[in-house]
N, C-alpha and C. Protein backbone atom coordinates (compact mmCIF):
# COMPACT_ATOMS: atom_id res chain seq x y z
N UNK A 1 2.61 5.06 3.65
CA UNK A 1 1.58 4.41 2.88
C UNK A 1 0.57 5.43 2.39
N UNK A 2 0.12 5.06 1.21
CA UNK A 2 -0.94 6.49 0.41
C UNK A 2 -2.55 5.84 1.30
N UNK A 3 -3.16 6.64 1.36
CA UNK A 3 -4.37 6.81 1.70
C UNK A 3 -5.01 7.17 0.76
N UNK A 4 -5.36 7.28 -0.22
CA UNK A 4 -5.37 7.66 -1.67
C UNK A 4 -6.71 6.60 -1.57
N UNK A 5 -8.20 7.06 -2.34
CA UNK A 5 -9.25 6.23 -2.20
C UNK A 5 -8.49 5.08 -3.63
N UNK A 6 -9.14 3.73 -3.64
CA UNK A 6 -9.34 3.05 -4.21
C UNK A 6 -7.99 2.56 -4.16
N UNK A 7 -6.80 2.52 -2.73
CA UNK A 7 -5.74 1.90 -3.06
C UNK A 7 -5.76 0.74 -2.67
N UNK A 8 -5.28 -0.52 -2.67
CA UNK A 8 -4.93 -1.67 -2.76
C UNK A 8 -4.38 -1.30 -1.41
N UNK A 9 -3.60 -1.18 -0.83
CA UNK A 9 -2.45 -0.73 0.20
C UNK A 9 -3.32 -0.10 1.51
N UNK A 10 -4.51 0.64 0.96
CA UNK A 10 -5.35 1.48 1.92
C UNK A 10 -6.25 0.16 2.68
N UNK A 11 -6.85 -0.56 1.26
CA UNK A 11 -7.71 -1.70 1.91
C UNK A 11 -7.26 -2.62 2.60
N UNK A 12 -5.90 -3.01 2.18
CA UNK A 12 -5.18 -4.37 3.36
C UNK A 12 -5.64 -3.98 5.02
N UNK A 13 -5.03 -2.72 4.80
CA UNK A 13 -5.32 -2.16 6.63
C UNK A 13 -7.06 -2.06 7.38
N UNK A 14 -7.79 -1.57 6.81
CA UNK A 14 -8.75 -1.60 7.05
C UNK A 14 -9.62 -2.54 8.07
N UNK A 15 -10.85 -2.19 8.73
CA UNK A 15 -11.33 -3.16 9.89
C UNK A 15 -12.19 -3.80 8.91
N UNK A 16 -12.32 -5.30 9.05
CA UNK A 16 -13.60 -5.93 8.09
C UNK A 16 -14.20 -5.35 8.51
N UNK A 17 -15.30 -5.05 7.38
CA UNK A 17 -16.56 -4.38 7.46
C UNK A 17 -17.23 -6.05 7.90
N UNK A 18 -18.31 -5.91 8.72
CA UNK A 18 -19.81 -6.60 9.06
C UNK A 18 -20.38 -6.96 7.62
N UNK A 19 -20.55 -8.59 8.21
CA UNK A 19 -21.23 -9.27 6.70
C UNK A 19 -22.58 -8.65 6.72
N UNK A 20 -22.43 -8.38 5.23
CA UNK A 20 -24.32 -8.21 5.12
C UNK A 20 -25.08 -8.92 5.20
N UNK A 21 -26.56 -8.69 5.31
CA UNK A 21 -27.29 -10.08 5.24
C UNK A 21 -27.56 -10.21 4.03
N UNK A 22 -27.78 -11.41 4.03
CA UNK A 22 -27.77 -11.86 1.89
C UNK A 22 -29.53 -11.84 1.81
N UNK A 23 -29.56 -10.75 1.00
CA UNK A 23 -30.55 -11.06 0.08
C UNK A 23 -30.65 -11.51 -0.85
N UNK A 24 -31.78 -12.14 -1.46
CA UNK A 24 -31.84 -12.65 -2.19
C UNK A 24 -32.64 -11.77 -3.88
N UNK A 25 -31.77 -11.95 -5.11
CA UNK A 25 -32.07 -10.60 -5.63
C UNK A 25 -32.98 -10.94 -6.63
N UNK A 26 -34.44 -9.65 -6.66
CA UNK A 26 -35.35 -10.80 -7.30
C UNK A 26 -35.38 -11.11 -8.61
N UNK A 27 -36.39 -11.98 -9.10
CA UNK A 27 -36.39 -12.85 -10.59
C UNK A 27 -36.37 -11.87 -11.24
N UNK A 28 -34.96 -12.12 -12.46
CA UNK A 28 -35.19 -11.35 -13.08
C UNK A 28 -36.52 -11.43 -14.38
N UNK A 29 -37.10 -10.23 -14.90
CA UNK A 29 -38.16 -10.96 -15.87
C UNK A 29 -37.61 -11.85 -16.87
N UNK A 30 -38.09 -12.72 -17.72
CA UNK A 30 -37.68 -13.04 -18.48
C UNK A 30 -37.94 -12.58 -19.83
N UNK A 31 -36.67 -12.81 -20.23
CA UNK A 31 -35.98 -12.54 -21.97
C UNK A 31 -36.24 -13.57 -22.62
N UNK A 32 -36.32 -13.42 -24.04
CA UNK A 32 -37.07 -13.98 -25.09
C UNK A 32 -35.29 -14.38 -25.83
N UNK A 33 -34.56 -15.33 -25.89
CA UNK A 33 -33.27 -15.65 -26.30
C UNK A 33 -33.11 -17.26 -26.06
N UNK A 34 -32.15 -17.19 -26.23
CA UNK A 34 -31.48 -18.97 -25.60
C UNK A 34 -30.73 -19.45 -24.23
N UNK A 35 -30.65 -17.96 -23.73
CA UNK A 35 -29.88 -18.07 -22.67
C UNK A 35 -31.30 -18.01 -21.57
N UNK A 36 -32.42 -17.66 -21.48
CA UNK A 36 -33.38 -18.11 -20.52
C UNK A 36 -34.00 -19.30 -20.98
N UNK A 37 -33.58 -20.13 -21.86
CA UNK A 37 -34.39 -21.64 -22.49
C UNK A 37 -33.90 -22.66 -21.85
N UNK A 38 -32.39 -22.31 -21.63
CA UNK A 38 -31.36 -23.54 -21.41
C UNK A 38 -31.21 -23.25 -20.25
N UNK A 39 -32.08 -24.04 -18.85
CA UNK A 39 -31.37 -23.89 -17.44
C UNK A 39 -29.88 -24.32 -17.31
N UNK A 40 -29.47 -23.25 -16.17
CA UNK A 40 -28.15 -23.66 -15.95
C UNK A 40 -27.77 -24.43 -15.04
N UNK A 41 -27.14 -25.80 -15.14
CA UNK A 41 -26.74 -26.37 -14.02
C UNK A 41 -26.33 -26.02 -12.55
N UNK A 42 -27.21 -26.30 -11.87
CA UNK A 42 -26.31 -26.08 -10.27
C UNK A 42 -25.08 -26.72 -9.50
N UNK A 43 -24.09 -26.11 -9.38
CA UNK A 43 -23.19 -27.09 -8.40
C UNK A 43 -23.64 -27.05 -7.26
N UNK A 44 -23.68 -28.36 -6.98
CA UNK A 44 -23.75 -29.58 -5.98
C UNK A 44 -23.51 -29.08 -4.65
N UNK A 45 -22.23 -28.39 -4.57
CA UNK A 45 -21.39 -27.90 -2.98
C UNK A 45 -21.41 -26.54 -3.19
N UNK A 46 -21.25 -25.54 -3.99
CA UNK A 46 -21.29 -24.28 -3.75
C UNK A 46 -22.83 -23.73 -4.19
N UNK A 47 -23.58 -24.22 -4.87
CA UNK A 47 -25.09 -23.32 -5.02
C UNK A 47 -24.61 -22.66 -6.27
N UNK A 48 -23.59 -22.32 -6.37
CA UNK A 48 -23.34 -21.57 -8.11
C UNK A 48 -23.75 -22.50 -8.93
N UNK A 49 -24.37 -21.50 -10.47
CA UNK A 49 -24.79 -22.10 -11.25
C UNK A 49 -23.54 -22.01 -12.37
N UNK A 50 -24.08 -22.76 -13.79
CA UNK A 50 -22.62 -23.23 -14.23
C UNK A 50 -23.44 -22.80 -15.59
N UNK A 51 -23.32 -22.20 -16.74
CA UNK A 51 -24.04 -22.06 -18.08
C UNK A 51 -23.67 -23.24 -18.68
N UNK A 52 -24.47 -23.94 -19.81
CA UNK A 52 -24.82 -25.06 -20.05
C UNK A 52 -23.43 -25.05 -21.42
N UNK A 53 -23.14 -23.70 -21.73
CA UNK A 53 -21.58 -24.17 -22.52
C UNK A 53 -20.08 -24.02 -21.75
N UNK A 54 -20.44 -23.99 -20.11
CA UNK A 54 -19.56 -24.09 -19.84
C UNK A 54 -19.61 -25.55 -18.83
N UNK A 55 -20.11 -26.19 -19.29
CA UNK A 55 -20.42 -27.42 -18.18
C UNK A 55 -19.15 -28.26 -18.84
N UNK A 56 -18.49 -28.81 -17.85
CA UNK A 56 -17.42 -29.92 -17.96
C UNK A 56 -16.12 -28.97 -18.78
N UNK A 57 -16.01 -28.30 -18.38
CA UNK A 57 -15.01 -27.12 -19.21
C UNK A 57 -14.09 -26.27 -18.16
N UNK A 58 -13.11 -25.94 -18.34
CA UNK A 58 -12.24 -25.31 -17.39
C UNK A 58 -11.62 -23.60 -17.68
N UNK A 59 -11.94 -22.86 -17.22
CA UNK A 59 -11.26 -21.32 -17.87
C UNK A 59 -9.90 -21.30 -17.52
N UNK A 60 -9.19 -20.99 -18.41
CA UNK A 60 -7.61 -20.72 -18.53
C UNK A 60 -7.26 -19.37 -18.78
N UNK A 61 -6.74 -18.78 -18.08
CA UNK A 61 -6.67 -16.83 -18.06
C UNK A 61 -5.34 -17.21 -18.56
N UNK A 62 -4.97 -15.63 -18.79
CA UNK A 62 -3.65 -14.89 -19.18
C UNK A 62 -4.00 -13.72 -19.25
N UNK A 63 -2.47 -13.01 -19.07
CA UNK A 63 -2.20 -11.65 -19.39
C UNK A 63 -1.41 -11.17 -20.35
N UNK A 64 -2.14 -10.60 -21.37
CA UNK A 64 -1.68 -10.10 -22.61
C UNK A 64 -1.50 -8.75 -22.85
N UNK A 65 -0.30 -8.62 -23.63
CA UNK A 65 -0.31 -6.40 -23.65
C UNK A 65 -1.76 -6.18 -24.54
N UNK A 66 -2.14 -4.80 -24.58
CA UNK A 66 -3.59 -4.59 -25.22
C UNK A 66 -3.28 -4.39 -26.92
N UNK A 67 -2.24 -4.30 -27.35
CA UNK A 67 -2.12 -4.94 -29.17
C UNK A 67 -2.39 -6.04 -29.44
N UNK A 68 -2.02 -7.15 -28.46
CA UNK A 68 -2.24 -8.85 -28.56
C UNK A 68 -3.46 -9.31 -28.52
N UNK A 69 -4.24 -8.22 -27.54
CA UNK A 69 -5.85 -8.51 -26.81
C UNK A 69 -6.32 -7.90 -28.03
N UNK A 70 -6.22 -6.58 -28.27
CA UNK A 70 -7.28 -6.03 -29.81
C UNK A 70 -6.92 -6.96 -31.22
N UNK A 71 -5.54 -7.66 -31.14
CA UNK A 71 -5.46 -7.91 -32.48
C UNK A 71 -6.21 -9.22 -32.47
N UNK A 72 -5.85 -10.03 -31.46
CA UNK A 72 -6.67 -11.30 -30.92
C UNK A 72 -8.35 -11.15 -31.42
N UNK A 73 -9.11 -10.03 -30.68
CA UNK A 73 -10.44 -10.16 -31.08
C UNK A 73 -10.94 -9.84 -32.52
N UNK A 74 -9.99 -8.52 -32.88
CA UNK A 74 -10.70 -8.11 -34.48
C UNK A 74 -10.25 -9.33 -35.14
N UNK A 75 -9.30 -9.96 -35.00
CA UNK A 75 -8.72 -11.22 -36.10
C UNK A 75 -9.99 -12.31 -35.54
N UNK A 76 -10.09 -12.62 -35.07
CA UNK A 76 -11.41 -13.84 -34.69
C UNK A 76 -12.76 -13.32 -35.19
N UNK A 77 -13.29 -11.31 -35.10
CA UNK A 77 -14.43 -11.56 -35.67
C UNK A 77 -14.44 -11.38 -37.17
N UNK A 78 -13.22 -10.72 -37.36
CA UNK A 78 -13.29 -10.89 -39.03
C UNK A 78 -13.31 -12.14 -39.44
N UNK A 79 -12.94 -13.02 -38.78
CA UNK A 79 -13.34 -14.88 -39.73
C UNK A 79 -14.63 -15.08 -38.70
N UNK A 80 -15.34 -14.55 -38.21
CA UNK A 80 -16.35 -15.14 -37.95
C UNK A 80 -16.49 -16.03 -36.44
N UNK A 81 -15.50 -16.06 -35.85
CA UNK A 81 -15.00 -17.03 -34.64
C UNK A 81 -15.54 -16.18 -33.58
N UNK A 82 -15.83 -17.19 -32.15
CA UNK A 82 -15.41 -16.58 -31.15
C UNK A 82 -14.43 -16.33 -30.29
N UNK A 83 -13.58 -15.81 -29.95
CA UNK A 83 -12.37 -15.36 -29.47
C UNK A 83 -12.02 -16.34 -28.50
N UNK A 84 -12.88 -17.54 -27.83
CA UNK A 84 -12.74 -18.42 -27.62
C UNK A 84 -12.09 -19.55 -28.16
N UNK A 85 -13.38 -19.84 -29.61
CA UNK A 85 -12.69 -20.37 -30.35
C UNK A 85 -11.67 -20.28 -31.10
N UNK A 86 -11.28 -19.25 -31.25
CA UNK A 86 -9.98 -18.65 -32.04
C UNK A 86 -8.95 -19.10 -30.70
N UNK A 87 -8.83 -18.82 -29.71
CA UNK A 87 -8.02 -19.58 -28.71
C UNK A 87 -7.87 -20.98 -28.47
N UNK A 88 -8.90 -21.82 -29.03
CA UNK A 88 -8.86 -23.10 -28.75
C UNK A 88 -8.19 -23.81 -30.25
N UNK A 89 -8.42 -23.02 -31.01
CA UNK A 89 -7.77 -23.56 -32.17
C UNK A 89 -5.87 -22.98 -32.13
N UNK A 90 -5.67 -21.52 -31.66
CA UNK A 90 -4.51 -21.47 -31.24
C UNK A 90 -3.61 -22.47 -30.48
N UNK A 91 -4.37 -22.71 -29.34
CA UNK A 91 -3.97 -24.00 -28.32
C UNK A 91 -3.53 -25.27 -29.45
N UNK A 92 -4.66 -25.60 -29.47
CA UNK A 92 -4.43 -26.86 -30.48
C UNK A 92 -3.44 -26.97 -31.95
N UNK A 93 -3.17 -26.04 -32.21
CA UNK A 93 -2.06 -25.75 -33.25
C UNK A 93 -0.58 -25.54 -32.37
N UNK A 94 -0.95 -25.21 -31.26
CA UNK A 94 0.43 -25.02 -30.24
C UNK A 94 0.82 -26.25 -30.19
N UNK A 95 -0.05 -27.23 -29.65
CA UNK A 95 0.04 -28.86 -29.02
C UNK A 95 0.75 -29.54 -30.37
N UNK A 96 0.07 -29.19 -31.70
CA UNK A 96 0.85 -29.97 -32.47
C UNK A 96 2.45 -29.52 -32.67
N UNK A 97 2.26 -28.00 -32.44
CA UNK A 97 4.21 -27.80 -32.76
C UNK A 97 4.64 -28.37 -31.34
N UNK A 98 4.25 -28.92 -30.76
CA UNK A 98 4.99 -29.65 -29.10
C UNK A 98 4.63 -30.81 -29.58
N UNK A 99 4.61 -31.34 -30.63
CA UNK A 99 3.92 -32.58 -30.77
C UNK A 99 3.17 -33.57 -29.98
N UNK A 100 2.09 -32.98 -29.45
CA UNK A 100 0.95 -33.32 -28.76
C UNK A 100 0.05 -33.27 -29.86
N UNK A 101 -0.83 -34.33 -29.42
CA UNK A 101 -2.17 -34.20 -30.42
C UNK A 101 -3.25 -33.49 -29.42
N UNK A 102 -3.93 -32.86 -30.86
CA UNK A 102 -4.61 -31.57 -30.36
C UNK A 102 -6.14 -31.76 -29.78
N UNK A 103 -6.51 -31.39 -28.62
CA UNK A 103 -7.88 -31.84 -28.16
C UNK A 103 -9.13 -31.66 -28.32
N UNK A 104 -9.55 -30.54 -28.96
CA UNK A 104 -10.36 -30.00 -29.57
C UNK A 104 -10.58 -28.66 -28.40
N UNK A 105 -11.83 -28.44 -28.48
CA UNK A 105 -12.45 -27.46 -27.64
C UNK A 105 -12.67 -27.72 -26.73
């Protein structure tokens, strides 16, 4: 087995390290934008907060080679999209060639 810093293989073995104690990290100042206007929802059971465009929304990952990932973003900001939305409209053009109707965003 490599001992090699930063291996995957090195850390499995390892003794847990001792929990830290949680601090708490302070306020940050506030910024003049939309993202300190709009509080973010708290969940209920974990204390995480949730940003107010991702409330009632689910993240869907993948792994893409990095031609798919660069062509993906320059093609979304040249029309103006967010790479989000350029995915949600992908999706939804998928659903119709499966003939599903398409859900929006």
């Amino acid at each position: 087995m490599s001992n090699r810093k930063g291996s995957l293989l090195a850390l499995r073995d390892r003794e847990p390290a001792q929990a830290a104690p949680q601090i708490e990290p302070p306020a940050a100042p506030a910024k003049k934008g939309r993202a300190t206007t709009i509080p973010a929802a708290a969940n209920a059971t974990t204390g995480a907060t949730t940003a107010p465009s991702r409330q009632g929304k689910k993240a869907m990952t993948g792994y893409f080679s990095p031609e798919m990932s660069f062509a993906m973003h320059m093609t979304s900001r040249k029309n103006g999209m967010s790479l989000q939305d350029a995915m949600a409209e992908a999706f939804n053009d998928w659903l119709r060639k499966m003939g599903e109707s398409p859900v929006g965003k």
